[in-house]
C-alpha atoms as a PDB file:
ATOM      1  CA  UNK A   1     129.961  -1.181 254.713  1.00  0.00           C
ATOM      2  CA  UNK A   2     132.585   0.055 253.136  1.00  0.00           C
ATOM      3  CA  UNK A   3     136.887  -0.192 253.854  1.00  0.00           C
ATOM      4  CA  UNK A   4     136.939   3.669 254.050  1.00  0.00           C
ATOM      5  CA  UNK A   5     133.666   3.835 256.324  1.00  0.00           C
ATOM      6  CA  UNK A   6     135.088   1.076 259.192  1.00  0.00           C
ATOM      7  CA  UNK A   7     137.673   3.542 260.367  1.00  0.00           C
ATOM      8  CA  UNK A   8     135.423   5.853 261.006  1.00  0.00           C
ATOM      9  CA  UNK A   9     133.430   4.145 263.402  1.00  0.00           C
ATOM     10  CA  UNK A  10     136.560   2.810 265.332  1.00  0.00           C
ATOM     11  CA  UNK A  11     137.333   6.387 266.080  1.00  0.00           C
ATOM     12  CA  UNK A  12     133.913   7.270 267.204  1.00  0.00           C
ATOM     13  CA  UNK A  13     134.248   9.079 270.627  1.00  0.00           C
ATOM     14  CA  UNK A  14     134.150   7.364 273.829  1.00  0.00           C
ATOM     15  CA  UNK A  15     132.120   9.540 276.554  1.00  0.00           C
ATOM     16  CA  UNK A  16     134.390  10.621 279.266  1.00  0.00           C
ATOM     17  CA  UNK A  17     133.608  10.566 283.195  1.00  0.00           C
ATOM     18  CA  UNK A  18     132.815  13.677 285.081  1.00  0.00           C
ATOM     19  CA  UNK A  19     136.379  12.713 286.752  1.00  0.00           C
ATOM     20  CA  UNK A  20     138.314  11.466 284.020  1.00  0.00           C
ATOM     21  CA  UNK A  21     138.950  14.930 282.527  1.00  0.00           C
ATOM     22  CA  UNK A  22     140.426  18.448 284.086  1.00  0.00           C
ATOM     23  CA  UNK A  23     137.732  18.777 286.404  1.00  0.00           C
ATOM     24  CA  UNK A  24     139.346  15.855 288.418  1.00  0.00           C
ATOM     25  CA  UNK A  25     142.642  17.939 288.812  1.00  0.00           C
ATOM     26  CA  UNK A  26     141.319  21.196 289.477  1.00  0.00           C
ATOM     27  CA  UNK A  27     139.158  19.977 292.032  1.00  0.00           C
ATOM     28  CA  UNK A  28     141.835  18.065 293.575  1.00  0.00           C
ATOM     29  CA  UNK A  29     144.269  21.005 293.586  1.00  0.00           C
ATOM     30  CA  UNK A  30     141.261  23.280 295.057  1.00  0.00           C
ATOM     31  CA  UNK A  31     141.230  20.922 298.089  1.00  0.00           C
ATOM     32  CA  UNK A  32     145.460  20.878 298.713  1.00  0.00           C
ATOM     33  CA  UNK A  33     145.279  24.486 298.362  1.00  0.00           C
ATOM     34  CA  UNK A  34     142.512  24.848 300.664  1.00  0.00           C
ATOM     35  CA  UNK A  35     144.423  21.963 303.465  1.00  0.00           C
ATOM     36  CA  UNK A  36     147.592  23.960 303.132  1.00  0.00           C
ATOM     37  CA  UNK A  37     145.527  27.476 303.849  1.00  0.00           C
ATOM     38  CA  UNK A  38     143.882  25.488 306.855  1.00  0.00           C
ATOM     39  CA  UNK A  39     147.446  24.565 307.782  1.00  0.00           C
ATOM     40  CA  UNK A  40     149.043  27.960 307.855  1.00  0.00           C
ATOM     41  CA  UNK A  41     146.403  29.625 309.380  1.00  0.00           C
ATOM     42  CA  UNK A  42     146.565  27.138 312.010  1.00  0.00           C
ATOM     43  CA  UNK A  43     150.268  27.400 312.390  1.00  0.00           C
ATOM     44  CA  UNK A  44     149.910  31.327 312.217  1.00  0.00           C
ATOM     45  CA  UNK A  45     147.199  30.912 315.556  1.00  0.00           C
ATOM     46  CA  UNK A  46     149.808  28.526 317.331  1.00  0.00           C
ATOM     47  CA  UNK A  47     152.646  31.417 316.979  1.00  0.00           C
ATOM     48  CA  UNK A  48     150.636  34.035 318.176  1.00  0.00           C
ATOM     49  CA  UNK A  49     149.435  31.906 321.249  1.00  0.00           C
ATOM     50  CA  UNK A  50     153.283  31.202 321.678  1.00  0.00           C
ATOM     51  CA  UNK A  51     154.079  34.844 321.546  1.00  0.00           C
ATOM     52  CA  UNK A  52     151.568  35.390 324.289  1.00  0.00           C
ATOM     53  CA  UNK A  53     153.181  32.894 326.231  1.00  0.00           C
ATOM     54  CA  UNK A  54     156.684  34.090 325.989  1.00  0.00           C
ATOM     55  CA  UNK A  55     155.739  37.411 327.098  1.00  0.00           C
ATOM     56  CA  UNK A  56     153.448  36.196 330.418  1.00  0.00           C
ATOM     57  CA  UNK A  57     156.549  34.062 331.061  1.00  0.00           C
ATOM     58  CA  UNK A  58     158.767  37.071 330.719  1.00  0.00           C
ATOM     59  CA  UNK A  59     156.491  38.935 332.811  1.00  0.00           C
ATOM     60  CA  UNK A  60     156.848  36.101 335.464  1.00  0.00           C
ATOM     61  CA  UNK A  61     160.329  36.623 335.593  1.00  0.00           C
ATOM     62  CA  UNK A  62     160.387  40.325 336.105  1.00  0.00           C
ATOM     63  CA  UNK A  63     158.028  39.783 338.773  1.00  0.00           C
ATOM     64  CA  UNK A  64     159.368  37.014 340.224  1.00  0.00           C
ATOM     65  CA  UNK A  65     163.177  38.808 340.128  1.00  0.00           C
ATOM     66  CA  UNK A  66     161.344  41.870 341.692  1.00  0.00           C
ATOM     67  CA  UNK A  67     159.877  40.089 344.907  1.00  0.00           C
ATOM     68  CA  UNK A  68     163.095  38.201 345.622  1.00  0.00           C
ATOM     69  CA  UNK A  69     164.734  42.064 345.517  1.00  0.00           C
ATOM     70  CA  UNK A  70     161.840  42.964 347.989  1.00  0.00           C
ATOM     71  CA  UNK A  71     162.553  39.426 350.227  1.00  0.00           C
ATOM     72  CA  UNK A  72     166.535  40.454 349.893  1.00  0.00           C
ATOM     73  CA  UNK A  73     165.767  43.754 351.438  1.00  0.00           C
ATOM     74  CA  UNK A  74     162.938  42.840 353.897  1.00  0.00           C
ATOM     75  CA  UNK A  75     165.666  40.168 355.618  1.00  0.00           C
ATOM     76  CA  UNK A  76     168.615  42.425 355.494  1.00  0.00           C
ATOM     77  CA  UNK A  77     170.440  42.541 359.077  1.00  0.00           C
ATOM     78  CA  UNK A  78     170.451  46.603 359.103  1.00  0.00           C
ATOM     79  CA  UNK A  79     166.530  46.462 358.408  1.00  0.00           C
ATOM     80  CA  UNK A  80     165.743  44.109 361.018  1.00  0.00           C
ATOM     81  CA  UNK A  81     167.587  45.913 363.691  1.00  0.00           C
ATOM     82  CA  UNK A  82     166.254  49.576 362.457  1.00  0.00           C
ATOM     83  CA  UNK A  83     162.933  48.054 362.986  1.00  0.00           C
ATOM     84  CA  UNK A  84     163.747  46.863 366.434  1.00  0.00           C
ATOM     85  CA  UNK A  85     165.438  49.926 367.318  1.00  0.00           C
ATOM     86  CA  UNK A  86     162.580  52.023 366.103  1.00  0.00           C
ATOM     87  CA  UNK A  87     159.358  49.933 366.785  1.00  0.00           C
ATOM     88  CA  UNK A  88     160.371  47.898 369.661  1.00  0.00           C
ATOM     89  CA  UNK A  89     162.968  50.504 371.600  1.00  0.00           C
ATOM     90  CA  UNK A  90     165.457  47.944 371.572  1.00  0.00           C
ATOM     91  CA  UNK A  91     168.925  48.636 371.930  1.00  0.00           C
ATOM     92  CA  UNK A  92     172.012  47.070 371.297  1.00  0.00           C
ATOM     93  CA  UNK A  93     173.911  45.560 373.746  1.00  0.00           C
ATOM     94  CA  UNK A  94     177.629  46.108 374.551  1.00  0.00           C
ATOM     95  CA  UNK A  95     179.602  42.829 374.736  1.00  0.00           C
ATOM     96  CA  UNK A  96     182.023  44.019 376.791  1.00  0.00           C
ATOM     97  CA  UNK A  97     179.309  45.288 379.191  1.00  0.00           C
ATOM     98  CA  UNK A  98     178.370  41.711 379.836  1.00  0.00           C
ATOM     99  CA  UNK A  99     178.944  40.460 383.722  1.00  0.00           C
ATOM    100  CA  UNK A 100     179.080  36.769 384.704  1.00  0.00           C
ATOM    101  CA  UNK A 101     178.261  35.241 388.173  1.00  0.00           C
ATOM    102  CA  UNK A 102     179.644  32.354 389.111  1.00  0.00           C
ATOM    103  CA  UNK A 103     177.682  30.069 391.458  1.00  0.00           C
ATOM    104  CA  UNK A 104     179.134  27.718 393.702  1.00  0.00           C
ATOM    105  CA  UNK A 105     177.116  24.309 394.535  1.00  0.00           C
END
């Protein structure tokens, strides 16, 4: 062989892996893309489970503000003695009506 011919052989192309090339990092980009897609959706369904939540609890409240009103007004002394009044013919009583026996042992 020949001086001019031995470089030419040195340089002779070395097959490269499926892997070893761009392949390799679009493949590997395709997958973090796809985890951070997977991520945000995921994320996205947590906030809009959250949202849901916020506005039960806010219902909650509302209701919960509305039945103490209702308990407020059902144990009101003017309520409870129109009922007895009304209902029960009750009347009520004159304190200085009241009479007091004393008995003697």
């Amino acid at each position: 062989m020949s001086a001019i011919a031995q470089p030419a052989l040195r340089r002779a192309r070395v097959g490269r892996g499926v892997f070893t090339g761009g392949v390799f990092w679009i493949v590997t980009v395709a997958v973090l893309l796809a985890g951070v897609v997977a991520i945000n959706v995921l994320v996205l369904r947590l906030n809009v489970e959250l949202d849901d939540l916020r506005r039960t609890r806010a219902e909650l409240k509302a209701e919960i503000a509305t039945t103490r009103a209702q308990l407020s007004s059902a144990s009101s002394n003017a309520r409870i003695e129109n009922e007895a009044a009304t209902k029960l013919g009750l009347v009520k009583h004159d304190p200085n009506a009241t009479t007091f026996l004393r008995l003697e042992p």
